[in-house]
PDB file of N, CA and C in Angstrom:
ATOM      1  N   UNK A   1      -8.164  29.411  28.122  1.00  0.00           N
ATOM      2  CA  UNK A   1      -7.037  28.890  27.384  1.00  0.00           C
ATOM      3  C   UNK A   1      -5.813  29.712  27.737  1.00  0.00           C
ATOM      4  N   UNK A   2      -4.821  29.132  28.021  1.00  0.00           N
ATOM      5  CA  UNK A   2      -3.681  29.725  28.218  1.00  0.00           C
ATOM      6  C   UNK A   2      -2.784  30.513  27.377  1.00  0.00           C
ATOM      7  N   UNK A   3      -2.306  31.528  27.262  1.00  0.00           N
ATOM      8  CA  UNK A   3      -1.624  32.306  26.007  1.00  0.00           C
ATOM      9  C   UNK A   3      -0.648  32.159  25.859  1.00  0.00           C
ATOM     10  N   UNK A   4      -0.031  31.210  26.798  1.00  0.00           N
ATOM     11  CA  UNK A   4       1.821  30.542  27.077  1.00  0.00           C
ATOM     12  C   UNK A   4       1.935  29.756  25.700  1.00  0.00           C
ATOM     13  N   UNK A   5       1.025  28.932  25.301  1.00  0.00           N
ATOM     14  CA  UNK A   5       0.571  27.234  24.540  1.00  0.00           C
ATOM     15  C   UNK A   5       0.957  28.563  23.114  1.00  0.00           C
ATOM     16  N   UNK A   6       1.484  27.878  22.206  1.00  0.00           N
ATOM     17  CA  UNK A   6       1.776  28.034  20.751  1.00  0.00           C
ATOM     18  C   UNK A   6       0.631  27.638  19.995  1.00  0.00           C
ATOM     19  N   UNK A   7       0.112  28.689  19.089  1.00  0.00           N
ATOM     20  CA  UNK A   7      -1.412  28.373  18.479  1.00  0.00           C
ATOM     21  C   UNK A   7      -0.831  27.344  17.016  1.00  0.00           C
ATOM     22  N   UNK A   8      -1.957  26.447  17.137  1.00  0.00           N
ATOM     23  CA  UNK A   8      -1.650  25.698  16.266  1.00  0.00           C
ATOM     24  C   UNK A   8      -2.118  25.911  14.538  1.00  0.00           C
ATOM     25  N   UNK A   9      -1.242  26.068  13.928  1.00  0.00           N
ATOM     26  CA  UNK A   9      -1.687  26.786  12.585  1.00  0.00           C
ATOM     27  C   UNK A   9      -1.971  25.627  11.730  1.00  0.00           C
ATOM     28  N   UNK A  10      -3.486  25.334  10.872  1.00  0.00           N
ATOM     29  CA  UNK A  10      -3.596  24.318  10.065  1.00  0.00           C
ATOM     30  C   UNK A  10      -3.560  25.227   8.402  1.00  0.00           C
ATOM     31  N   UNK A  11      -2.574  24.293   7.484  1.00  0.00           N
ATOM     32  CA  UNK A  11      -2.561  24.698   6.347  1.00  0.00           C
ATOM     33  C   UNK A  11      -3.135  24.319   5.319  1.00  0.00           C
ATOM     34  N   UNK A  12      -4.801  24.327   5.760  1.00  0.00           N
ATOM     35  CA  UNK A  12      -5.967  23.814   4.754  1.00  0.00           C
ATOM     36  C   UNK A  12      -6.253  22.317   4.909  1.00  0.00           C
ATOM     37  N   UNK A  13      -5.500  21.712   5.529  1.00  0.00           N
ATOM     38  CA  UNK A  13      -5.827  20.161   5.347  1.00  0.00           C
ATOM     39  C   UNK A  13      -5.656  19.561   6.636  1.00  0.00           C
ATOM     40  N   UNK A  14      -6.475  19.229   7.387  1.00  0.00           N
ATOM     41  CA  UNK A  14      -6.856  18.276   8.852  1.00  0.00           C
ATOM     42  C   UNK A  14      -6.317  16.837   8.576  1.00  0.00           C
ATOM     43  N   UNK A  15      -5.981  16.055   9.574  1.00  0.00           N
ATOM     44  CA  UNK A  15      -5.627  14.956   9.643  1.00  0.00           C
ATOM     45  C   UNK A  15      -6.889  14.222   9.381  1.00  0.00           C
ATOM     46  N   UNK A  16      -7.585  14.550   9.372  1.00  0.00           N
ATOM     47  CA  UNK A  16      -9.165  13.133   9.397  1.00  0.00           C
ATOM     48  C   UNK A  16      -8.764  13.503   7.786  1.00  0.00           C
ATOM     49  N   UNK A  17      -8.742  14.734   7.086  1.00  0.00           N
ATOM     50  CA  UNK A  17      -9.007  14.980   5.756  1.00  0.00           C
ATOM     51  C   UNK A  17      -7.376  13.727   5.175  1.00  0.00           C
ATOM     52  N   UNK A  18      -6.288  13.696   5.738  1.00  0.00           N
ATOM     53  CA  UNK A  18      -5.564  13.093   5.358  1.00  0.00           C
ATOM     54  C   UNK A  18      -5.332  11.634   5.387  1.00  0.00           C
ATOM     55  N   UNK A  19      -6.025  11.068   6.298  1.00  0.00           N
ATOM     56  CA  UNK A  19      -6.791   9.782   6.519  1.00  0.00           C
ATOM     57  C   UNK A  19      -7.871   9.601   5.782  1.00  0.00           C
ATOM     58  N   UNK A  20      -8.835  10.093   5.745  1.00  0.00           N
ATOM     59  CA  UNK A  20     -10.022   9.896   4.328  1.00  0.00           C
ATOM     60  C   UNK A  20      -8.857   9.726   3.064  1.00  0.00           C
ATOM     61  N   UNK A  21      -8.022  11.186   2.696  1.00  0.00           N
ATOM     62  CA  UNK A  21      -7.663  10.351   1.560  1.00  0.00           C
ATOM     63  C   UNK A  21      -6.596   9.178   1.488  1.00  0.00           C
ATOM     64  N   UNK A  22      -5.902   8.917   2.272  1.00  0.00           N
ATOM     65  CA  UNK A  22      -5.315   7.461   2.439  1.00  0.00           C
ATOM     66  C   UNK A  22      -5.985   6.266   2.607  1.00  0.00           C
ATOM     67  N   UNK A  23      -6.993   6.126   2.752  1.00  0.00           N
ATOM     68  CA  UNK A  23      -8.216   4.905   2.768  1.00  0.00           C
ATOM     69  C   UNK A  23      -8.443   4.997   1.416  1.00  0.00           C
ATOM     70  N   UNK A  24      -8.980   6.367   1.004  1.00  0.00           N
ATOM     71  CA  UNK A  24      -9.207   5.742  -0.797  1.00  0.00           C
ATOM     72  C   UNK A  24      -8.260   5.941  -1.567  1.00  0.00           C
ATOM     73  N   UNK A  25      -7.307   6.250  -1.152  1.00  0.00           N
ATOM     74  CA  UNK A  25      -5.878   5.491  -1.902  1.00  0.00           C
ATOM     75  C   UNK A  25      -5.808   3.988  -2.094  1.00  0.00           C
ATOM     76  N   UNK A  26      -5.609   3.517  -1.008  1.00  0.00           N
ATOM     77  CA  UNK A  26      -5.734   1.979  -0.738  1.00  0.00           C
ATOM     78  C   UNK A  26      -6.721   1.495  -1.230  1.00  0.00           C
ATOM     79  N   UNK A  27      -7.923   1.588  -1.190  1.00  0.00           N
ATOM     80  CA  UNK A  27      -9.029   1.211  -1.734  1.00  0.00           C
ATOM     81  C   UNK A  27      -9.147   0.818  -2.823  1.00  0.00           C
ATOM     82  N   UNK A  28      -9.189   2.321  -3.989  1.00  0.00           N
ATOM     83  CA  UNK A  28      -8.867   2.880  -5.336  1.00  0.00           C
ATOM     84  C   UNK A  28      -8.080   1.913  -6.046  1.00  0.00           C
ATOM     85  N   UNK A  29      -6.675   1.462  -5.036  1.00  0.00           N
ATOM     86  CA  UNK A  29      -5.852   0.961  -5.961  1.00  0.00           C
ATOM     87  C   UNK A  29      -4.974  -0.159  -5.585  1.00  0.00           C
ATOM     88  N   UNK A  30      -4.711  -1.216  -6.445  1.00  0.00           N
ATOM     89  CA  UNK A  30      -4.734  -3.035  -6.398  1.00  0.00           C
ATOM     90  C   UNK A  30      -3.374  -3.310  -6.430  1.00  0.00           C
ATOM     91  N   UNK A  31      -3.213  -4.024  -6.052  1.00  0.00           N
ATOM     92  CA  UNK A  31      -2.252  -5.088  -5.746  1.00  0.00           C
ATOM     93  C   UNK A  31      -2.098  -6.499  -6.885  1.00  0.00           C
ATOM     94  N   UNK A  32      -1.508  -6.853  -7.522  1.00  0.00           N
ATOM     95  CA  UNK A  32      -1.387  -7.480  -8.820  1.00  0.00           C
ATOM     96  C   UNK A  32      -0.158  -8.465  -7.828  1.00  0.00           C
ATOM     97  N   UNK A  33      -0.370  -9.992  -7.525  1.00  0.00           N
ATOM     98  CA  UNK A  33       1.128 -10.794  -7.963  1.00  0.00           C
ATOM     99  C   UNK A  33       1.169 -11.840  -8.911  1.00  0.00           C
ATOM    100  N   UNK A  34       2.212 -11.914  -9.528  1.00  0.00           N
ATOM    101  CA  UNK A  34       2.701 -12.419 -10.633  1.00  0.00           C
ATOM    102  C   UNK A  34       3.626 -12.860 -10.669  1.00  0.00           C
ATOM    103  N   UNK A  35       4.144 -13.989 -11.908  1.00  0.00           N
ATOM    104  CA  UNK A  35       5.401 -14.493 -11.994  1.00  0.00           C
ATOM    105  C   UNK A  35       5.648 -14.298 -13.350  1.00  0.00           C
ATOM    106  N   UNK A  36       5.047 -15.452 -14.140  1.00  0.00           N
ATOM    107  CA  UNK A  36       4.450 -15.682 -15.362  1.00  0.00           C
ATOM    108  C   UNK A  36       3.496 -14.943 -15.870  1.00  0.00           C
ATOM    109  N   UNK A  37       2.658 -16.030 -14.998  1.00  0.00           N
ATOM    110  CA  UNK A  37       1.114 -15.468 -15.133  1.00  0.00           C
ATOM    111  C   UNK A  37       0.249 -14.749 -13.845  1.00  0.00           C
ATOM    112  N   UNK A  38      -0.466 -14.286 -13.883  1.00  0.00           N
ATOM    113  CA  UNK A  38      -0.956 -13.515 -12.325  1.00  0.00           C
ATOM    114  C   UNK A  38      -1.971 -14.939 -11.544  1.00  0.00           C
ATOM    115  N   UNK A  39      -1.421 -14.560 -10.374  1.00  0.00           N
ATOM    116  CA  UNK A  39      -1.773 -15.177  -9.661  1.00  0.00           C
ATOM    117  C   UNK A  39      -3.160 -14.423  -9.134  1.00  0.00           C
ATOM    118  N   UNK A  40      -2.929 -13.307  -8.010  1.00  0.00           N
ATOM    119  CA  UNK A  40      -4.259 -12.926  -8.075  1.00  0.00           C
ATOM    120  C   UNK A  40      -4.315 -11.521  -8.277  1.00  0.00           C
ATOM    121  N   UNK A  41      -5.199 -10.726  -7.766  1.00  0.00           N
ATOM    122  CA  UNK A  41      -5.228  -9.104  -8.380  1.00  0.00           C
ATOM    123  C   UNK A  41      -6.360  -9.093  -7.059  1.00  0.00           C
ATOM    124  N   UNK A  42      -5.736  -7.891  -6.320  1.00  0.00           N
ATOM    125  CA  UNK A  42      -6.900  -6.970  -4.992  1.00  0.00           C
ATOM    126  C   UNK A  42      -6.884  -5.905  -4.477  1.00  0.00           C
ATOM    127  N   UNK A  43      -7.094  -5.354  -3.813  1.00  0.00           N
ATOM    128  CA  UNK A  43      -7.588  -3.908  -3.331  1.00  0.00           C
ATOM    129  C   UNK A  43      -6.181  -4.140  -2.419  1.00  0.00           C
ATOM    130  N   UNK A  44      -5.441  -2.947  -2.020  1.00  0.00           N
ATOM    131  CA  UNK A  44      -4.295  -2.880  -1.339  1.00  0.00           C
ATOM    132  C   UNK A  44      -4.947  -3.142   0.383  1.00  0.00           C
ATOM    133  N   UNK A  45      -5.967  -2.006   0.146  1.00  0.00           N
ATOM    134  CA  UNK A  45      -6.530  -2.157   1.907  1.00  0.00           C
ATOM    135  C   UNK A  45      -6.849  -4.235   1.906  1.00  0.00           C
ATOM    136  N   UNK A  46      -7.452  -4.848   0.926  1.00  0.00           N
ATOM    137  CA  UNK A  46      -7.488  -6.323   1.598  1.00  0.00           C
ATOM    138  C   UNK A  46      -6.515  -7.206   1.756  1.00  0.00           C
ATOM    139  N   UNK A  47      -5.318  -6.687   0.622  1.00  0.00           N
ATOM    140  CA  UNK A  47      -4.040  -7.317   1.140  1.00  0.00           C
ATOM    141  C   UNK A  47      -3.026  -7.183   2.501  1.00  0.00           C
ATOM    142  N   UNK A  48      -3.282  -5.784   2.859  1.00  0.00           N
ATOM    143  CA  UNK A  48      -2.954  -5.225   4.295  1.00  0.00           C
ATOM    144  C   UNK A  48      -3.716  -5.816   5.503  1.00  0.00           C
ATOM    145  N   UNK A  49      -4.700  -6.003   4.895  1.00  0.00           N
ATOM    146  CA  UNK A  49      -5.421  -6.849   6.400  1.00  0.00           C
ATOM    147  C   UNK A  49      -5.377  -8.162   6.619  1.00  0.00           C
ATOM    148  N   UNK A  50      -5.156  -8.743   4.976  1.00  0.00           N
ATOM    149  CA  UNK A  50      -4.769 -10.358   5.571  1.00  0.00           C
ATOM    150  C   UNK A  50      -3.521 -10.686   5.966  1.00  0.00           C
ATOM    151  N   UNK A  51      -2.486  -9.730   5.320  1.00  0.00           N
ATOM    152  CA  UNK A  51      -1.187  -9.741   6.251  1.00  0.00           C
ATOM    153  C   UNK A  51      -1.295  -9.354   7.076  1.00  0.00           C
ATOM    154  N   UNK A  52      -1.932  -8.443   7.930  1.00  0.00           N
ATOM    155  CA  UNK A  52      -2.098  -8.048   9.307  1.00  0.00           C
ATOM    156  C   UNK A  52      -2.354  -9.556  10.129  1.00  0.00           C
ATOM    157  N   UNK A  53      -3.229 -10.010   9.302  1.00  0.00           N
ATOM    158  CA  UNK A  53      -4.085 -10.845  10.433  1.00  0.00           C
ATOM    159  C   UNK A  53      -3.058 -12.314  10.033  1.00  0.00           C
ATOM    160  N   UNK A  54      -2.669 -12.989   9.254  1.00  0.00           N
ATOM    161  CA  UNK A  54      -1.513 -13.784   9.110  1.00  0.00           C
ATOM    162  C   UNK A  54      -0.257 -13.592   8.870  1.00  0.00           C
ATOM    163  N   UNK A  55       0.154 -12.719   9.876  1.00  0.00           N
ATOM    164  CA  UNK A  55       1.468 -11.466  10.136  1.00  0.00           C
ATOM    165  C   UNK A  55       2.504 -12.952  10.196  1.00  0.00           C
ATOM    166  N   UNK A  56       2.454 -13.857  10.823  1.00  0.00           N
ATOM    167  CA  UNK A  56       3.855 -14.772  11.254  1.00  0.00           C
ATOM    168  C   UNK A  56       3.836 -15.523   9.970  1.00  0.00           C
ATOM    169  N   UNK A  57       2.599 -15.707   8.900  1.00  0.00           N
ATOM    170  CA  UNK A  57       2.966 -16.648   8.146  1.00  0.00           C
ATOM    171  C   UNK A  57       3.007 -15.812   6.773  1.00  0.00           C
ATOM    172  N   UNK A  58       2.463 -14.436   6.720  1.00  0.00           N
ATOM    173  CA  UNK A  58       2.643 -13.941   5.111  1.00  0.00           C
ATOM    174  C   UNK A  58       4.290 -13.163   5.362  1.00  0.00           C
ATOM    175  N   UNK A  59       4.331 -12.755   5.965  1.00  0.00           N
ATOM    176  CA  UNK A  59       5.785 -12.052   6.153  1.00  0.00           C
ATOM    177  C   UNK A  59       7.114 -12.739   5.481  1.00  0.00           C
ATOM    178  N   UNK A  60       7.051 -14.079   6.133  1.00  0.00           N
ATOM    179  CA  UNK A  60       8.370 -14.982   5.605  1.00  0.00           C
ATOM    180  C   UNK A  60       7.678 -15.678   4.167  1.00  0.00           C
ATOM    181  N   UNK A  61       5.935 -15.973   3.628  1.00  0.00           N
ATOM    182  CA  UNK A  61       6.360 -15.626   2.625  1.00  0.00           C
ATOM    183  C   UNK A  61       5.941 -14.986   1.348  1.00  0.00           C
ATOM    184  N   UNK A  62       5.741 -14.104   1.644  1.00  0.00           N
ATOM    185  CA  UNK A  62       6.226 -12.778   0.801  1.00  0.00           C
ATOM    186  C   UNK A  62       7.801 -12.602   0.675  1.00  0.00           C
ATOM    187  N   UNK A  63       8.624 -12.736   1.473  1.00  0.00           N
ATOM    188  CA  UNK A  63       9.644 -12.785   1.492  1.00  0.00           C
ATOM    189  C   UNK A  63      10.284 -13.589   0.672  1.00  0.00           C
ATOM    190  N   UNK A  64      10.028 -14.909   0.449  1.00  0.00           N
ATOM    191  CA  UNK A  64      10.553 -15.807   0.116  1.00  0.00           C
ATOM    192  C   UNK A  64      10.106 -15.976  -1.260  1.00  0.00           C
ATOM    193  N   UNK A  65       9.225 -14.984  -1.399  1.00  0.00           N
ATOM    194  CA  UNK A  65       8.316 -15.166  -2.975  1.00  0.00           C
ATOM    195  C   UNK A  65       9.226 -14.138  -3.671  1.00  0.00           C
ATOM    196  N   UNK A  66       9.621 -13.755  -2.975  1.00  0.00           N
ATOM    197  CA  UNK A  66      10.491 -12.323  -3.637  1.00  0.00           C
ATOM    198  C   UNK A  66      11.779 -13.105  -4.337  1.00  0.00           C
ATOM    199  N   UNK A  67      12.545 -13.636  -3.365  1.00  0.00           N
ATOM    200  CA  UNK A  67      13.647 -14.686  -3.383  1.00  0.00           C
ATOM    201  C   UNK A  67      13.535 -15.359  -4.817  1.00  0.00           C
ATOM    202  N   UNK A  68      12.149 -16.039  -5.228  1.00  0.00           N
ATOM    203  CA  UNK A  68      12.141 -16.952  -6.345  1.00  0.00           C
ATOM    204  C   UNK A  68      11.284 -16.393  -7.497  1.00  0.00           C
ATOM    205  N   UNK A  69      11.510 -14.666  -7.558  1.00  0.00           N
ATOM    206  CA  UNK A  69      11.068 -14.557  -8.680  1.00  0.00           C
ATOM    207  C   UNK A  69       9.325 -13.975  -8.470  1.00  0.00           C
ATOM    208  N   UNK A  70       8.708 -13.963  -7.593  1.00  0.00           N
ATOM    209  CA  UNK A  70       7.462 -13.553  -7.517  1.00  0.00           C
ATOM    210  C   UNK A  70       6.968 -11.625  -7.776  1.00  0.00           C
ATOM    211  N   UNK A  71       6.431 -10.934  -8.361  1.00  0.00           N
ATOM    212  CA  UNK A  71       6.717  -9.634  -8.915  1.00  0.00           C
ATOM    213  C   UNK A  71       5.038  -9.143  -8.335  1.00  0.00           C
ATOM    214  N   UNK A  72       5.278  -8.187  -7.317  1.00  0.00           N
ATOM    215  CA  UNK A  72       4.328  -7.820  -6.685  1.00  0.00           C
ATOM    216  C   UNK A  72       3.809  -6.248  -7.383  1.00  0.00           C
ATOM    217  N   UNK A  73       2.948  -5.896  -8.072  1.00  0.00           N
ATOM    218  CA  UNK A  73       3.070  -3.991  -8.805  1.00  0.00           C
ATOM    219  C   UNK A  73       1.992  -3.674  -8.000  1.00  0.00           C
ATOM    220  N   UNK A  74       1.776  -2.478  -7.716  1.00  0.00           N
ATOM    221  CA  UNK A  74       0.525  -1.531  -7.153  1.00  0.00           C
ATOM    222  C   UNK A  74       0.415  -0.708  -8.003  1.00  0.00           C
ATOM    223  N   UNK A  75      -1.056  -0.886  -8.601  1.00  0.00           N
ATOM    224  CA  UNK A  75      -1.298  -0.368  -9.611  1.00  0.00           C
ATOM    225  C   UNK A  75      -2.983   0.466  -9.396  1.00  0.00           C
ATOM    226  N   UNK A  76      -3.424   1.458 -10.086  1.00  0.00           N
ATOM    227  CA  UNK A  76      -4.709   2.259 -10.623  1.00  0.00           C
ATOM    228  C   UNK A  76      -4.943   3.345 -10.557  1.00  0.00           C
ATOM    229  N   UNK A  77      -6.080   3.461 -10.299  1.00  0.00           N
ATOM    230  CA  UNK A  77      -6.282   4.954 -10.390  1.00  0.00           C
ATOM    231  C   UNK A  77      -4.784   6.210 -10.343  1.00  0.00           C
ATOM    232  N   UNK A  78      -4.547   5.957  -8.976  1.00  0.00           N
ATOM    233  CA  UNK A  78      -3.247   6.941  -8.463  1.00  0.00           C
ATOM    234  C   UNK A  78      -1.887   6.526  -9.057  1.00  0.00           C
ATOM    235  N   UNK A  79      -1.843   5.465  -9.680  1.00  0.00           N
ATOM    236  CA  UNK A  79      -0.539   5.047 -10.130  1.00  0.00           C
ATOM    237  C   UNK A  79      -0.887   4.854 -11.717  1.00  0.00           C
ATOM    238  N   UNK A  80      -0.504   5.993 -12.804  1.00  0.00           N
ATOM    239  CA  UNK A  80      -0.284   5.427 -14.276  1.00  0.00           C
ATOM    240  C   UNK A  80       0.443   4.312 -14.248  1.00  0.00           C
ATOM    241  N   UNK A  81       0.226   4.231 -15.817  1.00  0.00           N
ATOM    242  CA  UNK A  81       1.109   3.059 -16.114  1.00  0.00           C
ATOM    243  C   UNK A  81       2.303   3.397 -16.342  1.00  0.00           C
ATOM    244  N   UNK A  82       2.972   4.722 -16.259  1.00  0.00           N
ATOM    245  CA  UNK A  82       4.435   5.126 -16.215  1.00  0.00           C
ATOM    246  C   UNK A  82       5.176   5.288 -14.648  1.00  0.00           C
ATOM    247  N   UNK A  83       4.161   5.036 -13.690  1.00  0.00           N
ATOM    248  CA  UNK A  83       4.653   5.251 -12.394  1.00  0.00           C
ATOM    249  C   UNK A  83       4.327   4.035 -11.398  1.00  0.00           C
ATOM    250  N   UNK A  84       3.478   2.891 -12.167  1.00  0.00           N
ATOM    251  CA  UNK A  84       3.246   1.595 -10.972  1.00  0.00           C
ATOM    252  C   UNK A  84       4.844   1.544 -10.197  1.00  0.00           C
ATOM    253  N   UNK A  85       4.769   1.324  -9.201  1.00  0.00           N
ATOM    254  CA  UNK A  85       5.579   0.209  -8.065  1.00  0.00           C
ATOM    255  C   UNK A  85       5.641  -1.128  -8.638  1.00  0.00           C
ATOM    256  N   UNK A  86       6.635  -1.236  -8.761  1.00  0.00           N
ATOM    257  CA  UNK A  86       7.195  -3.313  -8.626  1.00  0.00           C
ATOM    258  C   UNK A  86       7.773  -3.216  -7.685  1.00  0.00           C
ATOM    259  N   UNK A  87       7.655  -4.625  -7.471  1.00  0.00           N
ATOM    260  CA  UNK A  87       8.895  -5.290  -6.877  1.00  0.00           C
ATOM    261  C   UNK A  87       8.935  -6.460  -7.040  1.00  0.00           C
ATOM    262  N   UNK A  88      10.674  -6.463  -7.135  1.00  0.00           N
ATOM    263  CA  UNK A  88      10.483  -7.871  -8.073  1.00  0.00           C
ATOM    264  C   UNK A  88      11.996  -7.762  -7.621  1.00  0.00           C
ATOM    265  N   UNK A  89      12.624  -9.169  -7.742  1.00  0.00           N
ATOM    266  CA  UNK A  89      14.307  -9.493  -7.677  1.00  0.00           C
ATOM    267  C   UNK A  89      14.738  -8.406  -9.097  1.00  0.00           C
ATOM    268  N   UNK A  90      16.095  -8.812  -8.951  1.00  0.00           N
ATOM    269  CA  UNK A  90      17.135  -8.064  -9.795  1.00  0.00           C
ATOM    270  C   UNK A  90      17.123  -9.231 -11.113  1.00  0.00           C
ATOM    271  N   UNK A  91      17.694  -8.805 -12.361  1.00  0.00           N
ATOM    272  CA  UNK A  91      18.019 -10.491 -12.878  1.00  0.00           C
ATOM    273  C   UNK A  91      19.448 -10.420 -13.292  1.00  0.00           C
TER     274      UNK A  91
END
């Protein structure tokens, strides 16, 4: 090994360790949309993959759900109920 190269200092926590816990972040905790009434309620990782995989058609609308009122929260474990995420229009 060369002694030129800058040693790389880890501060207790590895990237695989920071990826494990970002999977059960996602996992752990759901995805709620709503207007009125809820439409459906899921795991964040299965909402990420069906927008992945219907990228040209959830994009514009999600978008457009936003536009008319549609209120998306991420909610559980990691998120109290004093700290969920919305999103939702202005009124």
């Amino acid at each position: 090994m060369s002694k030129n190269l800058p040693e790389v200092v880890s501060n207790g926590s590895s990237i695989g360790s920071k990826i494990k816990k970002f999977f059960s972040v996602i996992c752990r905790n759901n995805i709620t949309v709503s207007r009125t009434n809820e439409f459906f309620h899921m795991p964040i990782l299965a909402f990420l993959i069906i927008a992945l995989l219907t990228f040209k058609i959830s994009i514009p609308v999600i978008l457009i759900s936003l536009f008319c009122g549609v209120e998306y929260t991420i909610g559980g474990e990691d998120f109290p109920e004093a700290k969920k995420i919305t999103f939702r229009p202005r009124n």
